[in-house]
Protein backbone atom coordinates (compact mmCIF):
# COMPACT_ATOMS: atom_id res chain seq x y z
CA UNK A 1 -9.69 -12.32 -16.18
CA UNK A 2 -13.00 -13.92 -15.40
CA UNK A 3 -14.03 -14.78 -11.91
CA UNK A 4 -13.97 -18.32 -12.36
CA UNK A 5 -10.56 -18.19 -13.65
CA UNK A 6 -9.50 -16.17 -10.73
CA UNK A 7 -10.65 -17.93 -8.00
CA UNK A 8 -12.73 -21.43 -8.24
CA UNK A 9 -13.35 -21.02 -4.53
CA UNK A 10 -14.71 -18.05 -4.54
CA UNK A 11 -18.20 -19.06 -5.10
CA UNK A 12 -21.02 -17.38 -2.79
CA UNK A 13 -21.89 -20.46 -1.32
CA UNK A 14 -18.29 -20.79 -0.28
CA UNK A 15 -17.63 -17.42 0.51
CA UNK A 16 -19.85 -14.27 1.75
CA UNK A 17 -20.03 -11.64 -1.12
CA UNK A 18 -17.95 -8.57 -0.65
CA UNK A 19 -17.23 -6.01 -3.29
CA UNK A 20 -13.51 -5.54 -4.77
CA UNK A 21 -12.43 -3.00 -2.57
CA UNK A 22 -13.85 -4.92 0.47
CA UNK A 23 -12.22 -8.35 -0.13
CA UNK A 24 -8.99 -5.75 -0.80
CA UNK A 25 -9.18 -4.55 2.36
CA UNK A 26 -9.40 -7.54 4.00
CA UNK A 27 -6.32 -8.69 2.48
CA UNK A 28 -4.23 -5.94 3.26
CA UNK A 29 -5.51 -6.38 6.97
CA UNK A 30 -4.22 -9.41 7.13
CA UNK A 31 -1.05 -8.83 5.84
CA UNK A 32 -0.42 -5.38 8.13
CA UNK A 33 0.28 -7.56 11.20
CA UNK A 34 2.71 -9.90 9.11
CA UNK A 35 5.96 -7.72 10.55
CA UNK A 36 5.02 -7.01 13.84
CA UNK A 37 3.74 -10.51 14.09
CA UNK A 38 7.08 -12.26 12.37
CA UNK A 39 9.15 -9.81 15.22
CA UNK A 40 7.67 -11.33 17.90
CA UNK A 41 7.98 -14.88 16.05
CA UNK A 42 12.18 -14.34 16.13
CA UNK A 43 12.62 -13.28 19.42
CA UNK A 44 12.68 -17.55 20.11
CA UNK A 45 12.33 -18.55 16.95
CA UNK A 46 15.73 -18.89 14.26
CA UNK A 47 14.61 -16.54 11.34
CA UNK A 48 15.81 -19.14 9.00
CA UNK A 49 12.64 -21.40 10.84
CA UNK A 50 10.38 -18.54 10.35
CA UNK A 51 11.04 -17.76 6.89
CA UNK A 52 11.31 -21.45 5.21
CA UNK A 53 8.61 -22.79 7.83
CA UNK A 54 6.40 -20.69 6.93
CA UNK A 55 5.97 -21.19 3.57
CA UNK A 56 6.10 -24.86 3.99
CA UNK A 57 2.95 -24.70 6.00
CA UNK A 58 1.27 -22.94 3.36
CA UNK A 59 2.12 -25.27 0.68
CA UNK A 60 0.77 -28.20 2.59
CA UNK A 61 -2.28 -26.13 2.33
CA UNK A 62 -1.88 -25.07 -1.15
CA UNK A 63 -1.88 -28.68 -1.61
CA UNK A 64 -4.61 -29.92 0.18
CA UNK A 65 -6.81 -27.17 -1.58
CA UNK A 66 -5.56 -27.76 -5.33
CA UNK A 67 -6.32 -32.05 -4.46
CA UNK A 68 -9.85 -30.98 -3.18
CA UNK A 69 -11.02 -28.41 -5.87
CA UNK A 70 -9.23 -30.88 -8.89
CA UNK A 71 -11.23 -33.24 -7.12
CA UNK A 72 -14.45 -31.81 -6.93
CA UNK A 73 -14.19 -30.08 -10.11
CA UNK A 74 -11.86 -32.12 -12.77
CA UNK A 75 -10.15 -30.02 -15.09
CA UNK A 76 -11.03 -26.69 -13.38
CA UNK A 77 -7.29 -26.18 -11.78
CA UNK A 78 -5.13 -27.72 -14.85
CA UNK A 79 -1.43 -28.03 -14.78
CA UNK A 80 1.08 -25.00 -15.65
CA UNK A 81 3.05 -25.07 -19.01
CA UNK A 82 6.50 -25.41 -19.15
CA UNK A 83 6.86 -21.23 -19.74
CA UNK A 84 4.10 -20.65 -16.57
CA UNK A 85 6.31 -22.95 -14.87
CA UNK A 86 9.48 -20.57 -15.37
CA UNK A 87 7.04 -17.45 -14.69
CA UNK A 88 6.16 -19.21 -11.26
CA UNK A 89 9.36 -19.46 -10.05
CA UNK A 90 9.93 -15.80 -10.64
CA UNK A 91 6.35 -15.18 -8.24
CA UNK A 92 7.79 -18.31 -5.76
CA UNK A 93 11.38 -16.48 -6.02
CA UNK A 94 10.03 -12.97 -4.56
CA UNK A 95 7.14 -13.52 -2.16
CA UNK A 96 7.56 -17.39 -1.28
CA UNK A 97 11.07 -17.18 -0.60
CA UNK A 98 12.74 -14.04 -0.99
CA UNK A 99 10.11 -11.73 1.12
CA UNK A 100 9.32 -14.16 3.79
CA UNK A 101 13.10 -14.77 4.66
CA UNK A 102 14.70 -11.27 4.04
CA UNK A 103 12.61 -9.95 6.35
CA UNK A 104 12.67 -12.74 8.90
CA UNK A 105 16.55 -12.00 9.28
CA UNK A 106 16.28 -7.94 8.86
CA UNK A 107 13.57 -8.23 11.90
CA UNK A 108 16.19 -9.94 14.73
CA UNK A 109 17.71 -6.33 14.87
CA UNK A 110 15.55 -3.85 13.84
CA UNK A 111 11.93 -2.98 15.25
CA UNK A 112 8.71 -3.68 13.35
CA UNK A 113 8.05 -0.28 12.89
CA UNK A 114 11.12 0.77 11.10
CA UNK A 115 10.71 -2.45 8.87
CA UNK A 116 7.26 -0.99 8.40
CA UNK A 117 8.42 2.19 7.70
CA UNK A 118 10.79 0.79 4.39
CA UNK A 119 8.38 -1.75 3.16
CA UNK A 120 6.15 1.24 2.35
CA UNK A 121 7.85 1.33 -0.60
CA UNK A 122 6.39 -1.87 -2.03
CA UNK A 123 3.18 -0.24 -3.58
CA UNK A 124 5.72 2.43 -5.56
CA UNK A 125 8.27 -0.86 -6.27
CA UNK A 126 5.26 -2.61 -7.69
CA UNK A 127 4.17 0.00 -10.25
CA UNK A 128 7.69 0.18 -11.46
CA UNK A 129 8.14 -3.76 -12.08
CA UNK A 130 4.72 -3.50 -13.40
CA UNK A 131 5.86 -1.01 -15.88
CA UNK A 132 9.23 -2.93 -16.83
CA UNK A 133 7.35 -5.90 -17.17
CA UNK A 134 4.64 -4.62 -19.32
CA UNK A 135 7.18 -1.91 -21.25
CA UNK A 136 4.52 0.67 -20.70
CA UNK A 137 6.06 3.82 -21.09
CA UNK A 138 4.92 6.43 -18.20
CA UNK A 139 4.59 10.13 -17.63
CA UNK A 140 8.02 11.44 -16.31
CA UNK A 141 6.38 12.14 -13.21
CA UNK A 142 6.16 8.70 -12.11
CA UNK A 143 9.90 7.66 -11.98
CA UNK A 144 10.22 11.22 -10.17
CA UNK A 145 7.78 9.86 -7.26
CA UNK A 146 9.15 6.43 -7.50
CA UNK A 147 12.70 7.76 -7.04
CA UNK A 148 11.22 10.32 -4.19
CA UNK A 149 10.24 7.18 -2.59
CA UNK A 150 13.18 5.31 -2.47
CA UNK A 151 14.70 8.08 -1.56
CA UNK A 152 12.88 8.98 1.43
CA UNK A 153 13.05 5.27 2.39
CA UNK A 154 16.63 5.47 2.43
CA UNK A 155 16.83 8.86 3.99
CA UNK A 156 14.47 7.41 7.09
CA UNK A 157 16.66 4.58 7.45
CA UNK A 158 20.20 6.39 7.45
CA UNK A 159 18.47 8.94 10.43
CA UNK A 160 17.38 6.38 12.31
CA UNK A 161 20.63 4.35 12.13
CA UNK A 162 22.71 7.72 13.16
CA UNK A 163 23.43 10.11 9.94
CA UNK A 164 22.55 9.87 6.29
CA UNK A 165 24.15 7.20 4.76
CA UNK A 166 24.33 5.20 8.10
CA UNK A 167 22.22 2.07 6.40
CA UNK A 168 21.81 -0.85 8.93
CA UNK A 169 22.69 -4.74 6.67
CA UNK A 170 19.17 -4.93 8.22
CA UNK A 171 18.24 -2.08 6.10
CA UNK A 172 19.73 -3.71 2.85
CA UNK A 173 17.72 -7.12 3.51
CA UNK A 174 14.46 -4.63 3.71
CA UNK A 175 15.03 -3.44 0.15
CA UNK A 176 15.85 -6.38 -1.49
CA UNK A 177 12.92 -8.01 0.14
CA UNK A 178 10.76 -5.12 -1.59
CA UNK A 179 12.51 -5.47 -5.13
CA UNK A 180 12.13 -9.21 -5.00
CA UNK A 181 8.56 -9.22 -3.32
CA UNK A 182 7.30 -6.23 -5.88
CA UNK A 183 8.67 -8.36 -9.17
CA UNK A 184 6.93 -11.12 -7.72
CA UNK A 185 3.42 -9.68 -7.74
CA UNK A 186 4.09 -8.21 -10.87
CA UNK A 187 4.68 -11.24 -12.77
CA UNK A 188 1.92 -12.89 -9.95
CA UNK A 189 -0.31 -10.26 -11.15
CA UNK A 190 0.60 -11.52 -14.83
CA UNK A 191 0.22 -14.45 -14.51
CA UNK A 192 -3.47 -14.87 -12.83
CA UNK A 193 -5.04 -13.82 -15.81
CA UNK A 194 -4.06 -16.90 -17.14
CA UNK A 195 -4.26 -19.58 -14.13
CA UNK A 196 -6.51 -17.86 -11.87
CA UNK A 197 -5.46 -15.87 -8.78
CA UNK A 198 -5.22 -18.46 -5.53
CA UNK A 199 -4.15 -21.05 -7.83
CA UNK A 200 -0.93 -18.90 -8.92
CA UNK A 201 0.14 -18.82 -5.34
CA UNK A 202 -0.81 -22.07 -4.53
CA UNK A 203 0.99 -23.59 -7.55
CA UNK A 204 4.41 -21.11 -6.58
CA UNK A 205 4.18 -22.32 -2.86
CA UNK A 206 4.18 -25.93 -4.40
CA UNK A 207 6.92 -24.93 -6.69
CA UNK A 208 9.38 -23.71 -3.99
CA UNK A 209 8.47 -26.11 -1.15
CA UNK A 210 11.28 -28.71 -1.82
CA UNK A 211 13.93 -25.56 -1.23
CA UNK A 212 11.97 -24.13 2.00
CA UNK A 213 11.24 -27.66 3.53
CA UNK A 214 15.35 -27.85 3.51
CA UNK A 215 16.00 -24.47 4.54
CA UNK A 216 13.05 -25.69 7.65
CA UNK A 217 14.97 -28.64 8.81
CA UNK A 218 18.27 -26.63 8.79
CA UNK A 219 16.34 -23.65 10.59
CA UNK A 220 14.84 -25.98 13.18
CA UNK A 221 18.14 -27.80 13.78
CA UNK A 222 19.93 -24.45 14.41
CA UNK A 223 16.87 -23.67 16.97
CA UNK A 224 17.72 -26.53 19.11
CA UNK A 225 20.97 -25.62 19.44
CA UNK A 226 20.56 -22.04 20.07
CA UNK A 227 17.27 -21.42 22.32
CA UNK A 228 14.89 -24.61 21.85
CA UNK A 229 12.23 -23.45 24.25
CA UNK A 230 9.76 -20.96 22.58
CA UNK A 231 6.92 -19.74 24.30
CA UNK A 232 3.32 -20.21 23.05
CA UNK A 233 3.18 -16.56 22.04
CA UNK A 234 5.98 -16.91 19.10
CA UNK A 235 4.60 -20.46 17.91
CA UNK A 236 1.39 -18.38 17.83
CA UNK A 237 2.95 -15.42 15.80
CA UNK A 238 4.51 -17.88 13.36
CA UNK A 239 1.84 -19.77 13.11
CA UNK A 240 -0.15 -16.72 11.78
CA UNK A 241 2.17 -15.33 9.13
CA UNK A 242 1.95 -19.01 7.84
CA UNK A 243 -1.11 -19.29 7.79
CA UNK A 244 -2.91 -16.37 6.97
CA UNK A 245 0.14 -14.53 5.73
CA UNK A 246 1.20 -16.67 3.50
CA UNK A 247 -1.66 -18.13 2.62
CA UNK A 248 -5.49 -17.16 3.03
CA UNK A 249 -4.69 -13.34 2.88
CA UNK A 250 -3.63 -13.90 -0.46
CA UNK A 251 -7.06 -15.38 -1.18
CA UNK A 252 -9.14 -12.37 -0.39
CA UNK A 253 -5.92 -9.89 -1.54
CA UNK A 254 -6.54 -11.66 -5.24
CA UNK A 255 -10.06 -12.05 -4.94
CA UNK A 256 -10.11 -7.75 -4.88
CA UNK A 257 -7.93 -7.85 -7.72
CA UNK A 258 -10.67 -10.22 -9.81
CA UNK A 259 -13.37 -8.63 -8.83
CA UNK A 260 -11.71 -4.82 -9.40
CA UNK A 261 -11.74 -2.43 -10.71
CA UNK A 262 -7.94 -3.08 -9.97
CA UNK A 263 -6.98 0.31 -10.63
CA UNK A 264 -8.75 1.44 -7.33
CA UNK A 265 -8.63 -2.27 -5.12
CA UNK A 266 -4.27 -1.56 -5.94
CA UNK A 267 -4.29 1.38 -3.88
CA UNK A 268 -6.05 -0.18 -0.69
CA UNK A 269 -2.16 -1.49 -0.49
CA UNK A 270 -1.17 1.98 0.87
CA UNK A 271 -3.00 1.63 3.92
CA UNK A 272 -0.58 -1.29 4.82
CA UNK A 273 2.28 0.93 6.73
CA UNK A 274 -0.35 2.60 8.27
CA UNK A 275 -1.86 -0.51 10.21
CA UNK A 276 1.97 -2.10 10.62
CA UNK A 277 2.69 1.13 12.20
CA UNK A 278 -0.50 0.94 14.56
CA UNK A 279 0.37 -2.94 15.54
CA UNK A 280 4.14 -2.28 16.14
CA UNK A 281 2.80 -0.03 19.24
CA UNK A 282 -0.05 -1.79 20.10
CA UNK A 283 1.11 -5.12 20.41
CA UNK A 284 4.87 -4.47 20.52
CA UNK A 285 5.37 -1.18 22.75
CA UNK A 286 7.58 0.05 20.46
CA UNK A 287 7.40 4.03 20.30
CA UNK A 288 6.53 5.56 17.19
CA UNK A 289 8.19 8.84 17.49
CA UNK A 290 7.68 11.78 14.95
CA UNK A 291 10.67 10.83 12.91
CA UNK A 292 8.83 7.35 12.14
CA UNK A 293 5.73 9.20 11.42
CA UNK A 294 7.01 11.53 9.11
CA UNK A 295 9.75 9.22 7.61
CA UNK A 296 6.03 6.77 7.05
CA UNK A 297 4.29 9.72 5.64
CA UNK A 298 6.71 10.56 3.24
CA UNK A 299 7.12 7.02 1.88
CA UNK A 300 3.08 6.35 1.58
CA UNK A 301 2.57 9.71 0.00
CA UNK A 302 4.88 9.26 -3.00
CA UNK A 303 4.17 5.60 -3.67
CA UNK A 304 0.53 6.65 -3.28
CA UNK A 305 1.57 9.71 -5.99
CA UNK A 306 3.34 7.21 -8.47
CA UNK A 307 0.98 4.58 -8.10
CA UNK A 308 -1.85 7.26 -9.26
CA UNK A 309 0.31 8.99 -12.10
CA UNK A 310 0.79 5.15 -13.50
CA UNK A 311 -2.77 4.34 -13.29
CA UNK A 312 -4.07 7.75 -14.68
CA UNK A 313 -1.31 7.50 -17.71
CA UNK A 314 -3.00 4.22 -18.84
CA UNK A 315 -6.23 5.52 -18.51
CA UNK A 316 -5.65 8.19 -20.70
């Protein structure tokens, strides 16, 4: 993947110059406050708003960029095939629709930093759909971490919800939102090579905008009914995970990836519970007890170990 293919707006004179791991970081900044941020966004706000609003903000955007750059620069964004088309709505189908509104609903009863906690696992989920996808065929030891990792996931969950077992539905939307999010940026990841990085996204936020503009009018028809008065706060929150998390974060998240090596910009990703954790008490209050720590630990630590045992097997 070149970096014109990647990103066409990625130019210097557009934007500064940062190294792969840098523009990484940046996009897994952004993206660390998207829980605690879309928690305080439903304490006024329906999650059905939150999660199909969202996305329809940042497909307005998607298509005001892809009209400017085709403008500017005819044939440098071209159309998707009828197969890219089909791989698109698996991306749109995991982190356009599937992520953003999973979590929205899990979030009304469960704090940010248990939500946190279990999307840790996305970095391990990724590998594996990664691995599916490409029908590598990994050391042993990688399906051992992976499994450790859902596993402790799981285990942190049932504790917190009273005894093992003892899985909140909350709980259930949380993992589905990392299986569909993690096939999503596998195929995503996929599928840049061949359209470019920002212009997958944009293209799969056009894709699945008619769905999420209906599931918006629904969502902000159930919000007048229900509480209709949110304060500026929320309509801040939401306003951020629309637009930068849903949007612009993925534009310095892929720009890492181009720029690579993607072997080491991948594992910046591992830092995410980390910061999610930090934001839940900074901004939130909520108290991180030693159970969340170690239940955080223990999920980082074995995607981190089956992310690495992945990477080092193709290597080699």
């Amino acid at each position: 993947m070149t970096e014109k293919s990647s990103a066409t707006l990625s130019n210097s004179t557009v934007l500064p110059r940062l190294d792969g791991l840098g523009w990484g970081l940046v996009g897994i900044v952004a993206f660390s406050f998207t829980l605690p941020l879309t928690r305080v966004a439903v304490g006024r706000l329906s999650p059905l708003f939150i999660g199909c609003g969202r996305a329809v903000v940042a497909a307005l955007l998607a298509v005001l960029v892809l009209s400017i750059v085709r403008h500017r620069r005819p044939g440098a964004v071209p159309l998707p095939s009828g197969v890219q088309w089909a791989r698109l709505a698996i991306v749109a189908a995991g982190v356009v629709v599937g992520f953003p509104l999973l979590t929205s609903f899990a979030l009304v009863s469960v704090p940010a930093s248990h939500a946190v906690v279990v999307i840790g696992l996305l970095p391990a989920a990724t590998a594996a759909m990664a691995v599916l996808r490409g029908r590598e065929r990994p050391a042993a030891s990688f399906w051992v971490f992976a499994v450790l990792g859902a596993a402790a996931a799981m285990g942190f969950a049932s504790l917190q919800n009273g005894g093992l077992g003892a899985l909140h539905e909350a709980d259930l939307l949380l993992f589905l939102a990392v299986l569909l999010c993690a096939l999503g940026y596998a195929e995503g990841g996929l599928l840049a090579r061949e359209l470019g990085a920002w212009q997958t996204v944009s293209w799969a936020l056009v894709l699945a905008s008619p769905l999420m503009i209906a599931g918006a009018v629904a969502g902000w028809l159930q919000q007048q009914q229900q509480q209709p008065h949110a304060s500026p706060v929320e309509w801040a929150a939401f306003a951020y995970v629309a637009v930068v998390s849903m949007f612009l974060g993925f534009f310095a998240w892929y720009r890492g990836l181009a720029i690579g090596p993607i072997a080491q910009v991948s594992q910046v990703q591992l830092i995410q519970p980390v910061l999610g954790i930090l934001w839940s008490a900074l901004l939130l209050n909520e108290p991180i007890g030693l159970p969340t720590l170690l239940g955080g630990l223990a999920v980082i630590a074995c995607a981190g170990l089956a992310v690495r045992t992945r990477l080092t097997r193709k290597d080699a």
